[in-house]
Structure formats: structure tokens, C-alpha cells
Protein backbone atom coordinates (compact mmCIF):
# COMPACT_ATOMS: atom_id res chain seq x y z
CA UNK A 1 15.44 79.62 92.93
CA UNK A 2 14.03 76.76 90.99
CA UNK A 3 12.45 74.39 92.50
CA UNK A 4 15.16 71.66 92.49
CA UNK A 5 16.82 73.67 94.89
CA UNK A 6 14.02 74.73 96.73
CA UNK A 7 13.40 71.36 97.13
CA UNK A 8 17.54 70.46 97.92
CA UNK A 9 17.65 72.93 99.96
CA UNK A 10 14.19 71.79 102.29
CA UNK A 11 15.95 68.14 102.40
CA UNK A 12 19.43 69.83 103.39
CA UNK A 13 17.11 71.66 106.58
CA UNK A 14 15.53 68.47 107.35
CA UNK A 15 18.41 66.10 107.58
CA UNK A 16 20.77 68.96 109.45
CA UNK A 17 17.95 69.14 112.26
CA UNK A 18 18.01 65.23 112.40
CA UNK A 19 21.67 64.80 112.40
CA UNK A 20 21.37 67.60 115.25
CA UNK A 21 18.90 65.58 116.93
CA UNK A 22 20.78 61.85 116.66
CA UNK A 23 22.43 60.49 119.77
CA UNK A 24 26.16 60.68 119.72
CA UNK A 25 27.73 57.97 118.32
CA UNK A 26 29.28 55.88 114.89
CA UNK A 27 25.94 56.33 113.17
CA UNK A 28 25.80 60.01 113.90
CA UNK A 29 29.23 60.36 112.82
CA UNK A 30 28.57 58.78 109.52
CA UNK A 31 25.41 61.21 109.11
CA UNK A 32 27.83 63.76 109.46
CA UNK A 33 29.90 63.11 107.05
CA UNK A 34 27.49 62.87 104.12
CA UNK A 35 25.72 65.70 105.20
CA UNK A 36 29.41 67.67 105.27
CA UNK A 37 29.86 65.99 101.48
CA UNK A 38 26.56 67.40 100.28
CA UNK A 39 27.25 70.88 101.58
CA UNK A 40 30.22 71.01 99.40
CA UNK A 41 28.26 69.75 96.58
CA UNK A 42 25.35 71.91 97.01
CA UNK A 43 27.83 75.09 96.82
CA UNK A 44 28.87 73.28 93.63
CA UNK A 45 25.51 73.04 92.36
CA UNK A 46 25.69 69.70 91.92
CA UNK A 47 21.80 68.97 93.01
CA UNK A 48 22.27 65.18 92.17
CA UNK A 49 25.04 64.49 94.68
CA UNK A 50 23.61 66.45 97.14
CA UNK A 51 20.68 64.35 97.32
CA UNK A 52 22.41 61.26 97.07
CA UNK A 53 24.78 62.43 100.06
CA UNK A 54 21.45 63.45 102.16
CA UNK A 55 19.74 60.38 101.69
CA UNK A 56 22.84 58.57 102.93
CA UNK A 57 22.75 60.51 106.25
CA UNK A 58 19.15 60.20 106.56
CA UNK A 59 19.74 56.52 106.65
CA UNK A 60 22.86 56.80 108.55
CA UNK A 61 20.91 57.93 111.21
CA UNK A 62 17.53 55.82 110.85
């Protein structure tokens, strides 16, 4: 692995457990869906989008 997606794929551990952790709710939800949308484009290996999409659930949820 290179370490872009070492690093991706640290970010994509990180945010799941937070999402995991949020309280139910609109915000959660929202996490949810930008961490679903950076699944899809981490199996596309699209590291750029998948970033983008994390840090949008990481503030979904802050």
C-alpha cells in the first residue's frame, strides 16, 4: 500500500468509529451518508473523494 492509502484508509477507521460513537439523530445520519459515499469511492480508488467525503462526516458529526 502506499501511503495515501495507508493514510485513507487510517481516516476511513477513525471517522467509522466516530460515526459509531455519535448519538442518533439528523447529524449522525448525514455522517452516514458521506462516510457510505467515500466507501464507494475508496473501492474506486478515488483517494481525493474519499477524503473529501470523510471530512464531511467528521464535521457532520462535530
Amino acid at each position: 500500500m502506499t501511503p495515501e492509502q495507508t493514510n485513507t484508509a487510517e481516516k476511513m477507521t477513525s471517522v467509522k468509529a466516530a460515526c459509531d460513537k455519535a448519538p442518533a439523530g439528523p447529524r449522525k445520519d448525514r455522517a452516514l451518508k458521506h462516510y457510505q459515499a467515500a466507501e464507494k469511492a475508496h473501492e474506486a480508488n478515488n483517494y481525493a473523494e474519499t477524503n473529501k467525503e470523510l471530512d464531511a462526516a467528521a464535521k457532520a458529526i462535530s
